[in-house]
C-alpha atoms as a PDB file:
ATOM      1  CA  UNK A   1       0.000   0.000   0.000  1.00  0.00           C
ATOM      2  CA  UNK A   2       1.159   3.213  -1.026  1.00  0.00           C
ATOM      3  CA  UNK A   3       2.142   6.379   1.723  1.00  0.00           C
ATOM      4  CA  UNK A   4      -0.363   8.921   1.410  1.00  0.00           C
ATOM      5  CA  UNK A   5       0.238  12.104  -0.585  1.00  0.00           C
ATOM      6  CA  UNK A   6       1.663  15.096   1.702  1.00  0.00           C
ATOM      7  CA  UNK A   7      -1.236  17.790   2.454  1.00  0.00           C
ATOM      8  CA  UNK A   8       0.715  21.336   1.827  1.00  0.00           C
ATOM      9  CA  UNK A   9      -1.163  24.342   2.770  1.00  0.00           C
ATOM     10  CA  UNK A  10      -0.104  27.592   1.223  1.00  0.00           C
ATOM     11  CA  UNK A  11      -0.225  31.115   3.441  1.00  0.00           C
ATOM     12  CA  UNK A  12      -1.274  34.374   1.724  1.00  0.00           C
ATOM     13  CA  UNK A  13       2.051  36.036   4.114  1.00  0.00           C
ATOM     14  CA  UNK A  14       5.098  34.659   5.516  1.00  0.00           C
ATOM     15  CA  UNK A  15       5.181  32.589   8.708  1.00  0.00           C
ATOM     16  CA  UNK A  16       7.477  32.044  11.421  1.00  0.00           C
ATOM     17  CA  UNK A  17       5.317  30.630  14.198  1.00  0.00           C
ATOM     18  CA  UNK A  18       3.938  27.415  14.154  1.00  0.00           C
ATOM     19  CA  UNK A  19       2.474  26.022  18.098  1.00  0.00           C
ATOM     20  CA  UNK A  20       0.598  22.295  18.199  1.00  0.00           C
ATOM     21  CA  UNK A  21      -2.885  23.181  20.180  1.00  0.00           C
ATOM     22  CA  UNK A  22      -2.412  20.187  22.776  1.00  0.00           C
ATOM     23  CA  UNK A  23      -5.603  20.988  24.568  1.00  0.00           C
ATOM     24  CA  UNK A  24      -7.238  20.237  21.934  1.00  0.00           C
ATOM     25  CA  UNK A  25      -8.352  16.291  21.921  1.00  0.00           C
ATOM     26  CA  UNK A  26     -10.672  15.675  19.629  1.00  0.00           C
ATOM     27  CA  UNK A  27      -8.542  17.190  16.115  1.00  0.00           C
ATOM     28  CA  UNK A  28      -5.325  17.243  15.131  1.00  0.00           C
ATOM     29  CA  UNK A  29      -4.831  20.854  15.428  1.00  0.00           C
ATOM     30  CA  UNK A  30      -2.055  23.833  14.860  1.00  0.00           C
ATOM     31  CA  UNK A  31      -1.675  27.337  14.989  1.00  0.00           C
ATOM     32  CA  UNK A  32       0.345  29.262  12.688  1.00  0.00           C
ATOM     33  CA  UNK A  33       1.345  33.403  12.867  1.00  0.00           C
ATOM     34  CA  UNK A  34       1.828  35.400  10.103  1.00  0.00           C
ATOM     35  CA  UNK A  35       3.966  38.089   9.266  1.00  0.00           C
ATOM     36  CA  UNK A  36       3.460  40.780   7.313  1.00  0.00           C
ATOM     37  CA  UNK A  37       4.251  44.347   7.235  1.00  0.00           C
ATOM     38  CA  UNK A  38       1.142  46.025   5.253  1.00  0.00           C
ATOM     39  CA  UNK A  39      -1.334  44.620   6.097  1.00  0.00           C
ATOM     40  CA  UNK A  40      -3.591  42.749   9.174  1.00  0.00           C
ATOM     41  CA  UNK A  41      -2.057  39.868  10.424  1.00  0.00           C
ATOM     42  CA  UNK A  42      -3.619  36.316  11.269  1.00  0.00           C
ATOM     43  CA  UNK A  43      -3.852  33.601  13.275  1.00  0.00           C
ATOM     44  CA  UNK A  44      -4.606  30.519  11.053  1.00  0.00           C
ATOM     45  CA  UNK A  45      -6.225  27.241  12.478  1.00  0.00           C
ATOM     46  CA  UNK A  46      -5.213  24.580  10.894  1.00  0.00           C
ATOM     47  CA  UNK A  47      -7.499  21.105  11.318  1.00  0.00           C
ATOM     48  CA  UNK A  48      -5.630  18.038   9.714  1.00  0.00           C
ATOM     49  CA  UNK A  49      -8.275  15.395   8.707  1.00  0.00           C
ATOM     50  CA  UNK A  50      -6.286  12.280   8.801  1.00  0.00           C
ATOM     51  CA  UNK A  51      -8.897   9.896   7.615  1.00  0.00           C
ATOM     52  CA  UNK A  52      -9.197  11.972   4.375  1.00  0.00           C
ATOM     53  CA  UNK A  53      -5.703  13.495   3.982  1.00  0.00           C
ATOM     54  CA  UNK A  54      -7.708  16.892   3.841  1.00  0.00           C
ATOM     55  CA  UNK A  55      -6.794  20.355   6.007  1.00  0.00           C
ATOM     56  CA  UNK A  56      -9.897  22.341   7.222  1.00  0.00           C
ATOM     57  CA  UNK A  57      -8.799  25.960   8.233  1.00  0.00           C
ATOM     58  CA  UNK A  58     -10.105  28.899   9.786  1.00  0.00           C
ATOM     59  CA  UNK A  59      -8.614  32.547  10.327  1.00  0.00           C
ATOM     60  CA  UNK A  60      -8.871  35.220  13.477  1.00  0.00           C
ATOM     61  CA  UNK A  61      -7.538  38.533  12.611  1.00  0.00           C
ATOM     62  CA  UNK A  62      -4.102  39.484  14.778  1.00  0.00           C
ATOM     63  CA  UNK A  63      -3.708  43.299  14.386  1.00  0.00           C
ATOM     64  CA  UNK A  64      -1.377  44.283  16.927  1.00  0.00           C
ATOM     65  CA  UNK A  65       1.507  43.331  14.902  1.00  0.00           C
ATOM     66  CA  UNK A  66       3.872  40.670  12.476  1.00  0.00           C
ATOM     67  CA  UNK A  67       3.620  37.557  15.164  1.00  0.00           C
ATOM     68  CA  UNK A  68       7.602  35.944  15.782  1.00  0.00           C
ATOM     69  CA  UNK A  69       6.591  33.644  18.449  1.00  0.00           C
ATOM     70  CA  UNK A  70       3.111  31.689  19.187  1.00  0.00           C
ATOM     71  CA  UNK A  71       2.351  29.317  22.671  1.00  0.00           C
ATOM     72  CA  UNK A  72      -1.266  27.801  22.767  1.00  0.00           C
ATOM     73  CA  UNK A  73      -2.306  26.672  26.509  1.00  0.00           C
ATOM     74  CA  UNK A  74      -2.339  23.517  27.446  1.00  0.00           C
ATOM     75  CA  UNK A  75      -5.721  23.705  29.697  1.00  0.00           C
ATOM     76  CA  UNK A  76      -8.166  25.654  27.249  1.00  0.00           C
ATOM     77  CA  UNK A  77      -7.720  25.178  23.712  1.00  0.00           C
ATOM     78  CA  UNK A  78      -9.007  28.860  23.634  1.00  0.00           C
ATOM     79  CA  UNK A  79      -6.595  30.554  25.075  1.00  0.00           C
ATOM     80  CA  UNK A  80      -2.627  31.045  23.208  1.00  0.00           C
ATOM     81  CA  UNK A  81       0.336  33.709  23.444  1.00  0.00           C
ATOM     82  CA  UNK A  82       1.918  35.521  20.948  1.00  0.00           C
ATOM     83  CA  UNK A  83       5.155  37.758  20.550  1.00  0.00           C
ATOM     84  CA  UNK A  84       5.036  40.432  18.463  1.00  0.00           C
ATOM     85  CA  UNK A  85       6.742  43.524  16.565  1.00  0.00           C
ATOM     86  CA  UNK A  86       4.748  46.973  16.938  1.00  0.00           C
ATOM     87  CA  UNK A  87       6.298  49.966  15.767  1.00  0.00           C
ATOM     88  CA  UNK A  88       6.271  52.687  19.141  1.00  0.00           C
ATOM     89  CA  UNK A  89       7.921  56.048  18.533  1.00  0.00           C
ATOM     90  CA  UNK A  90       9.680  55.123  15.193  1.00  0.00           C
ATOM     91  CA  UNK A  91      11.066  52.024  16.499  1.00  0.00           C
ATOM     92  CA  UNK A  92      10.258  48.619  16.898  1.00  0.00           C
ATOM     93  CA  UNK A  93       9.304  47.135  19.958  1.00  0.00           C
ATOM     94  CA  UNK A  94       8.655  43.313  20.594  1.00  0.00           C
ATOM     95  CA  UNK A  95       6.050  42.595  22.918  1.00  0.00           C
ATOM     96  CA  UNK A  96       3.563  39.489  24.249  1.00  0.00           C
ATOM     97  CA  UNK A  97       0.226  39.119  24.992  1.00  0.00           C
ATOM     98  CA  UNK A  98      -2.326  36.279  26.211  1.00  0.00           C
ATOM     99  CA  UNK A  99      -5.443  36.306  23.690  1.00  0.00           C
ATOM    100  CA  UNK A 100      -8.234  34.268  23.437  1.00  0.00           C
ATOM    101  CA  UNK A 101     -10.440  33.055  20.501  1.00  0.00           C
ATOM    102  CA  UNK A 102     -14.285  34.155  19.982  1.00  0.00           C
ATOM    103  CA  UNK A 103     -16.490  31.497  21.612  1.00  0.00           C
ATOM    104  CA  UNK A 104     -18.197  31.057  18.326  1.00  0.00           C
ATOM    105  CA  UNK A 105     -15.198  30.617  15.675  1.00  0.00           C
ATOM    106  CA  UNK A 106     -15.648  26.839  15.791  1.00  0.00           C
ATOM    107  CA  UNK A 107     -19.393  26.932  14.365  1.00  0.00           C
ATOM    108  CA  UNK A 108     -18.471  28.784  11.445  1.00  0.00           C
ATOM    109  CA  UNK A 109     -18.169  26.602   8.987  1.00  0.00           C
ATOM    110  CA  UNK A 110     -14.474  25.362   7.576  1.00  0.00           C
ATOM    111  CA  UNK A 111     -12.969  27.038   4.112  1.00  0.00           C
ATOM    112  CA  UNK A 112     -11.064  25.100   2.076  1.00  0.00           C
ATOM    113  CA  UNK A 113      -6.903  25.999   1.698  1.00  0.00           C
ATOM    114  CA  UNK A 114      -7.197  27.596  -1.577  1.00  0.00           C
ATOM    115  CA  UNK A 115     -10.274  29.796  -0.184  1.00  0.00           C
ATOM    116  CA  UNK A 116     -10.002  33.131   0.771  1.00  0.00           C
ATOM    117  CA  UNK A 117     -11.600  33.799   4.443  1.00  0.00           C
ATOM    118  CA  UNK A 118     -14.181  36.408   4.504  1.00  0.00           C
ATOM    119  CA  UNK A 119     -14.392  38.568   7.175  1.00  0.00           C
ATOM    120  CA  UNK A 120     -12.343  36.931   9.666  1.00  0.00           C
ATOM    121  CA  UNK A 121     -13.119  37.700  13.506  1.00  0.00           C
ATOM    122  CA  UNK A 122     -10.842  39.179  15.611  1.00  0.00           C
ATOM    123  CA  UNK A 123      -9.093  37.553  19.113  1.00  0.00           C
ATOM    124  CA  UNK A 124      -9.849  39.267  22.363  1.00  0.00           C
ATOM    125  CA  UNK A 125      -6.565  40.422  24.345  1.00  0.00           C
ATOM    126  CA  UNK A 126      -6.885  39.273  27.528  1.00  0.00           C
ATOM    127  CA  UNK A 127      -3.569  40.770  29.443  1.00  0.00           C
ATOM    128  CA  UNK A 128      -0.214  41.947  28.336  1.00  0.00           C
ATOM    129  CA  UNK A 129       2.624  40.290  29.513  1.00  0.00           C
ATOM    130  CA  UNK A 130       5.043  43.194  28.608  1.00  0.00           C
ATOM    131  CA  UNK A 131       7.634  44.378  31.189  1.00  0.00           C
ATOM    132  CA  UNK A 132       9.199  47.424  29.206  1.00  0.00           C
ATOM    133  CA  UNK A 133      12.289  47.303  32.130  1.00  0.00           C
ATOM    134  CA  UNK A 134      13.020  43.810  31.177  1.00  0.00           C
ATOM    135  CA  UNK A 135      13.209  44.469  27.357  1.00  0.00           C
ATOM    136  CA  UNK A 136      11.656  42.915  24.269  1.00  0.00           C
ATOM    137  CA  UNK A 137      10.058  39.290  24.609  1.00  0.00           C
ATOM    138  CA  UNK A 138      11.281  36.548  22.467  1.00  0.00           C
ATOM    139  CA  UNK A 139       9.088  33.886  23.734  1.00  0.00           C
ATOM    140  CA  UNK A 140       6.595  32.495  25.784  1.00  0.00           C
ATOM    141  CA  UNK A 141       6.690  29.188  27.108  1.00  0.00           C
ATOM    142  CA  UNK A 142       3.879  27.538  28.988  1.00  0.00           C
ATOM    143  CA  UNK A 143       4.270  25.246  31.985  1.00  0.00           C
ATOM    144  CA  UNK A 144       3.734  22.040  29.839  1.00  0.00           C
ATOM    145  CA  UNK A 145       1.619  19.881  32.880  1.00  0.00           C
ATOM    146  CA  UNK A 146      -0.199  22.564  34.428  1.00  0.00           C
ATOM    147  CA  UNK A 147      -3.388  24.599  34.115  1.00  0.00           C
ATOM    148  CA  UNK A 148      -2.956  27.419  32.371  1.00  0.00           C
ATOM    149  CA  UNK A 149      -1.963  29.673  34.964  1.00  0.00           C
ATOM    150  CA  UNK A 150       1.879  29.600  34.791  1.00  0.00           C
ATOM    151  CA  UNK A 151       4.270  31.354  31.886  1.00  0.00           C
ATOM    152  CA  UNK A 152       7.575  32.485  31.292  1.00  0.00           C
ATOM    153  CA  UNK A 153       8.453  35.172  29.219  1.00  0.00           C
ATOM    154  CA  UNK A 154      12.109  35.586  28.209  1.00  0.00           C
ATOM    155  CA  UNK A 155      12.453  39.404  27.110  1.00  0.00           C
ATOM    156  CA  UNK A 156      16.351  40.053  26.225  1.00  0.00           C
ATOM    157  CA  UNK A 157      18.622  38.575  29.204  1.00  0.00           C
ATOM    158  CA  UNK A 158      15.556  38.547  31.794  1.00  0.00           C
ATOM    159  CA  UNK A 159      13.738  34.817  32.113  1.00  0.00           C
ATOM    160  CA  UNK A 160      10.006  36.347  34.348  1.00  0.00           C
ATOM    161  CA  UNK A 161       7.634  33.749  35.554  1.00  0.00           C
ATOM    162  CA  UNK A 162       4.148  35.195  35.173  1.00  0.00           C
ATOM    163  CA  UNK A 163       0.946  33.545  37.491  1.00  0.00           C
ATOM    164  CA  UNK A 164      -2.249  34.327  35.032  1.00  0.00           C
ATOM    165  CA  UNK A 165      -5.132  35.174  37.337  1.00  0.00           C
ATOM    166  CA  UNK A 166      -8.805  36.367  36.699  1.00  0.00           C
ATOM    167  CA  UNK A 167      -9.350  34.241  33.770  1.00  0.00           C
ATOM    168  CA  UNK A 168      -5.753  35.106  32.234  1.00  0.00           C
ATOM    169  CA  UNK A 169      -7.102  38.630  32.431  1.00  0.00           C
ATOM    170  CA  UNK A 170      -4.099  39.828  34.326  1.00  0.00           C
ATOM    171  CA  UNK A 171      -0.538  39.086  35.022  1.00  0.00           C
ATOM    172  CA  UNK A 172       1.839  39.358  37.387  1.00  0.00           C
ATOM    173  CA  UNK A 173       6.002  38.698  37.569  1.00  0.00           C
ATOM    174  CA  UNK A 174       5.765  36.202  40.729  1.00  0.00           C
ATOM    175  CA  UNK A 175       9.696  35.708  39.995  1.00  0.00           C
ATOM    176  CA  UNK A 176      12.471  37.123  37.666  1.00  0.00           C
ATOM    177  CA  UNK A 177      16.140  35.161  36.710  1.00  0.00           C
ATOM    178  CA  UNK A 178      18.461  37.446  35.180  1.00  0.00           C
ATOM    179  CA  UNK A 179      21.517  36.007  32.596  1.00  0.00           C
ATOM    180  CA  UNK A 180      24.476  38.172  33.830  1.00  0.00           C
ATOM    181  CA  UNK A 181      28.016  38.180  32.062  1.00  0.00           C
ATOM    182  CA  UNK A 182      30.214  40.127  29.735  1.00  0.00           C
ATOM    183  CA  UNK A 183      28.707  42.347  26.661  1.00  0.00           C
ATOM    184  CA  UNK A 184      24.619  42.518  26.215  1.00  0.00           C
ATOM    185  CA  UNK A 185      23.854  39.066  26.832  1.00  0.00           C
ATOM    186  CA  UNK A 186      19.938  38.038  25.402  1.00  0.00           C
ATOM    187  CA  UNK A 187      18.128  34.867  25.152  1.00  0.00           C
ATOM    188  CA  UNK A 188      17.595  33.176  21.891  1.00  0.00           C
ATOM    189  CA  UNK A 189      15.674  30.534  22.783  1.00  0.00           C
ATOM    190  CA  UNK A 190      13.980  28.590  25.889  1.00  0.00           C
ATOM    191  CA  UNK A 191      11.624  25.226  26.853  1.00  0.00           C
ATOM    192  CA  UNK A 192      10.478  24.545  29.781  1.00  0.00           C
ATOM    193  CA  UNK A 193      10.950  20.802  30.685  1.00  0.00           C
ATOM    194  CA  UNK A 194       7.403  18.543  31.697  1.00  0.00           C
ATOM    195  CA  UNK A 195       9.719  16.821  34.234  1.00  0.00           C
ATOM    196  CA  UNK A 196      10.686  17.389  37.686  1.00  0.00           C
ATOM    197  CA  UNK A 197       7.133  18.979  38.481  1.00  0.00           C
ATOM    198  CA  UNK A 198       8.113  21.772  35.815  1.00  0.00           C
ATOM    199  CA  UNK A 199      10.223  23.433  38.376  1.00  0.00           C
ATOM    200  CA  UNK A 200      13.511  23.070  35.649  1.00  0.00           C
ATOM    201  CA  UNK A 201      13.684  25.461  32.413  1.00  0.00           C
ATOM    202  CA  UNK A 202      16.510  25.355  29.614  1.00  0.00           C
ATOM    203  CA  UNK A 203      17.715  28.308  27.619  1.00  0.00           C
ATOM    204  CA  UNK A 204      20.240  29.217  25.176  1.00  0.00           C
ATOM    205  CA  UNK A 205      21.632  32.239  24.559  1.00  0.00           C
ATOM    206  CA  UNK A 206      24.466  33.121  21.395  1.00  0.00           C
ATOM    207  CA  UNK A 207      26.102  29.072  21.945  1.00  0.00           C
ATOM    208  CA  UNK A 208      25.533  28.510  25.546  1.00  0.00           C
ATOM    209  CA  UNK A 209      22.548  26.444  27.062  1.00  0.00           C
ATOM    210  CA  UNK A 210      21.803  26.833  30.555  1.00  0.00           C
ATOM    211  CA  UNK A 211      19.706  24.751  32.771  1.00  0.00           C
ATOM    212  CA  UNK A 212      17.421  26.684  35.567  1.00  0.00           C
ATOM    213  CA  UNK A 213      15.738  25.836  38.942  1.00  0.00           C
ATOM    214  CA  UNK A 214      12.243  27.743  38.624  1.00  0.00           C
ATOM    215  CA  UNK A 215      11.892  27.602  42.682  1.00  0.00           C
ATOM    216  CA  UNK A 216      15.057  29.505  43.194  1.00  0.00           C
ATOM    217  CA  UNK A 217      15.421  30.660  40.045  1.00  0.00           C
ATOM    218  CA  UNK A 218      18.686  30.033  39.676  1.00  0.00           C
ATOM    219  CA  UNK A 219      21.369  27.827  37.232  1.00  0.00           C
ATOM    220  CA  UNK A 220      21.763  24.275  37.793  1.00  0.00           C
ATOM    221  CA  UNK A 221      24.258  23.616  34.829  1.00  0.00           C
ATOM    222  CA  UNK A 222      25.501  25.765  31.755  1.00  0.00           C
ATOM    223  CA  UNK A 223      27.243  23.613  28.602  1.00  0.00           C
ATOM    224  CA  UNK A 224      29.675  26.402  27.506  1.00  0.00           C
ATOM    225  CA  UNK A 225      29.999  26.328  23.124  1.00  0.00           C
ATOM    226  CA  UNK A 226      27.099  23.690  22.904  1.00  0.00           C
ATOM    227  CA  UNK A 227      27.207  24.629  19.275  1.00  0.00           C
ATOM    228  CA  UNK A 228      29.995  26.223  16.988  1.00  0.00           C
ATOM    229  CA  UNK A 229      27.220  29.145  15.969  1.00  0.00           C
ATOM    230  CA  UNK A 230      23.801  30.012  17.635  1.00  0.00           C
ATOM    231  CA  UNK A 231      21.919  27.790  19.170  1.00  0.00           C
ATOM    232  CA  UNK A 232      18.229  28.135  17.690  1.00  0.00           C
ATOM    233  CA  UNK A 233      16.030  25.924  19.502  1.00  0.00           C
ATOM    234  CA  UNK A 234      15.713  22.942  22.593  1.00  0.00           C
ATOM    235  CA  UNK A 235      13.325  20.401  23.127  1.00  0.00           C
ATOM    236  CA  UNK A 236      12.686  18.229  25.964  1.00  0.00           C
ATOM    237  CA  UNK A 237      12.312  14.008  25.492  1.00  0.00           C
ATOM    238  CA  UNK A 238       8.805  14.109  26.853  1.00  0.00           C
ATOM    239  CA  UNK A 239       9.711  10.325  28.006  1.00  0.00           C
ATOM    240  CA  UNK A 240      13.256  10.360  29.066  1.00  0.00           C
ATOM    241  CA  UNK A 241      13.505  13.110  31.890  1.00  0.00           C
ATOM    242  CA  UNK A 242      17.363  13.558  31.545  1.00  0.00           C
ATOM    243  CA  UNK A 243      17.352  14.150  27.776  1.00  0.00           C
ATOM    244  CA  UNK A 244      17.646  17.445  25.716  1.00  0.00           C
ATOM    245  CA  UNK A 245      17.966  17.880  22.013  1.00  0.00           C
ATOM    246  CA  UNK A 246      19.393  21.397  20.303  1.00  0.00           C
ATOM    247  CA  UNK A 247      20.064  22.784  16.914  1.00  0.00           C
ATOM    248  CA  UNK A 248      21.428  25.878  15.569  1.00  0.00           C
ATOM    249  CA  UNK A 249      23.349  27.428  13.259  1.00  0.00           C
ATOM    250  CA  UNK A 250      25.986  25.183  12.782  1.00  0.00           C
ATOM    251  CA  UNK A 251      23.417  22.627  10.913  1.00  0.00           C
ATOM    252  CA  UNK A 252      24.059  20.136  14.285  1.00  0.00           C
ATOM    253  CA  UNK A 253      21.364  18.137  16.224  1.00  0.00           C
ATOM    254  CA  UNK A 254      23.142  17.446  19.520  1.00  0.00           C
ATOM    255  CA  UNK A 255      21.350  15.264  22.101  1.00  0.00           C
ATOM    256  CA  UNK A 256      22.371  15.852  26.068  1.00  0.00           C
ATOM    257  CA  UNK A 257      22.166  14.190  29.186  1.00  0.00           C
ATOM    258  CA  UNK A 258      21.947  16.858  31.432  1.00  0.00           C
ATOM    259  CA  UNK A 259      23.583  14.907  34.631  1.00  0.00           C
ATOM    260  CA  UNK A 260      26.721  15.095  32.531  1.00  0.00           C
ATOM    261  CA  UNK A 261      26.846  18.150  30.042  1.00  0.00           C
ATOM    262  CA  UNK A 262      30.391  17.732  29.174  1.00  0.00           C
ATOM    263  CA  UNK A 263      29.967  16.063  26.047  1.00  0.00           C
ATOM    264  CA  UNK A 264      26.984  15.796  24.054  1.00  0.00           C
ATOM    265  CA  UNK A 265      25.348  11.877  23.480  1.00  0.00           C
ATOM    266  CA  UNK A 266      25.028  12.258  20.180  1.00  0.00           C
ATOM    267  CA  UNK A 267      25.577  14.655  17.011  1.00  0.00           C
ATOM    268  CA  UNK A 268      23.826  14.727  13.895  1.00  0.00           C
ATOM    269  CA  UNK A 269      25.684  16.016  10.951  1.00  0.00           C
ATOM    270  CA  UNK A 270      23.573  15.440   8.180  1.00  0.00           C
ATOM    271  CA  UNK A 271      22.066  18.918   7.789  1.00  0.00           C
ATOM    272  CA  UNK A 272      23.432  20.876   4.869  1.00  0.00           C
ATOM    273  CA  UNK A 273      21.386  24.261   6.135  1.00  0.00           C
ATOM    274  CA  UNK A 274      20.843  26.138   9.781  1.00  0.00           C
ATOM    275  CA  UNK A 275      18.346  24.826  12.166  1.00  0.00           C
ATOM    276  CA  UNK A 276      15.746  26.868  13.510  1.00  0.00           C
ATOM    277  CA  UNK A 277      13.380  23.750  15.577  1.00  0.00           C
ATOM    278  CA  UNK A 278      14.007  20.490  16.977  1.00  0.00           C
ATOM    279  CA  UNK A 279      11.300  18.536  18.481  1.00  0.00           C
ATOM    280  CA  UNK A 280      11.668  15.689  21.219  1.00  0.00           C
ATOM    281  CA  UNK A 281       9.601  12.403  20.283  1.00  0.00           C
ATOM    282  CA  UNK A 282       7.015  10.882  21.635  1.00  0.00           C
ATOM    283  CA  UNK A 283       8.899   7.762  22.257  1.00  0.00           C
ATOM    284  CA  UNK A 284      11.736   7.034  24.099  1.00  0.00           C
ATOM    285  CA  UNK A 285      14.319   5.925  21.698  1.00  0.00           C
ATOM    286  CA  UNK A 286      14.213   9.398  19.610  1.00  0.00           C
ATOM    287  CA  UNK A 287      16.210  10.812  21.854  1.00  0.00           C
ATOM    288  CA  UNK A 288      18.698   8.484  22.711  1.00  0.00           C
END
């Protein structure tokens, strides 16, 4: 039997952020960002229909800006995060938000990829999560087991754990962690691990990773040139609690065990191109 032909769906604007919508149980579901300059930009819902080999879509309008970074909760499928560019006295400024969709988007009914969407609706801002002393926000990250009432926000060399209250209608920094060194260090990436009750987060900044405590916020281990160039992205083995996978700009996968950081477990080399995501399996051996 013949492998089913791949689904592509095509984006009126380029797109940066792509998020899996893990609340969501009964559809394979993903949210994509656009980016674009001119005009509005969107929030596209993407429903794969793996029976047919057939993508359902909607679109929410996202006007506050070109979206570099999108987090959907894990509790209510409603509810996501974005980071985003808005231009504030002739300069850019990168900020995050929490948003959540209209209650009714689901019962309109689904447009085909090659569609255009007609008057799309617009997502409700719930809170900002900007902290203009802290910088611009790269990311958001939410806690991976919880329920939707824990994020971190890393805005330049400043890692702020936010508790979401009132229906993740406000915000507040319960706790801050601040990357100190030589020259203007800033975070290029982070994931917050599903082990160890979520109290551990990994980031990387230029080639370093670091490994935090989130109850003292403070660094538990730090693998010095993980990568020859910068390190892009980290992903946790949602299986394995010990394992780490990164990728950069040196066109490396590098697996870790991070009870012994010295050397990485294993490189890949195959990559001809820079990395920008990695993704830790669903079983076991992927990360070995």
């Amino acid at each position: 039997m013949e492998d089913d032909a791949p689904v592509i769906y095509g984006l009126e604007f380029q797109a940066r952020a792509l998020t899996a919508q893990t609340a969501e149980t009964d559809a394979i579901r993903f949210l994509v960002g656009t980016q674009s300059l001119k005009f509005d930009n969107q929030i596209h819902i993407i429903d794969f229909d793996d029976e047919n080999n057939i993508i359902n879509k909607n679109v929410l309008l996202h006007q506050a800006g070109e979206i570099w970074h999108i987090g959907a909760s894990p509790a209510d499928k409603a509810v996501l995060t974005t980071c985003y560019n808005k231009t504030s006295n002739s300069r850019v400024v990168s900020c995050a938000a929490v948003w959540r969709m209209p209650t009714d988007w689901e019962t309109a009914s689904h447009e085909s990829p090659d569609d255009t969407a007609h008057n799309p609706q617009t997502l409700e801002l719930l809170c900002h999560l900007d902290d203009s002393a802290h910088g611009n926000a790269a990311c958001v990250l939410w806690e991976p087991m919880g329920d939707g009432k824990r994020v971190i926000s890393l805005a330049d060399n400043h890692a702020l754990l936010w508790d979401l209250q009132e229906s993740s209608t406000q915000a507040t920094v319960s706790s801050t962690a601040t990357l100190e060194g030589k020259g203007q260090l800033k975070f290029n990436a982070g994931k917050w691990s599903p082990h160890h009750n979520c109290s551990q987060l990994a980031t990387a900044n230029d080639t370093v990773i670091r490994g935090w405590d989130l109850r003292t916020m403070s660094q538990i281990y730090c693998i010095e040139n993980a990568h020859g160039q910068l390190v892009r992205d980290l992903d946790f083995n949602p299986n394995r609690q010990y394992y780490m996978a990164s990728c950069g700009d040196d066109c490396k996968v590098k697996f870790w065990d991070v009870r012994n950081v010295q050397e990485p477990v294993k490189t890949l080399e195959e990559h001809s191109h820079w990395l920008v995501n990695c993704k830790g399996g669903g079983r076991s051996e992927e990360l070995r």
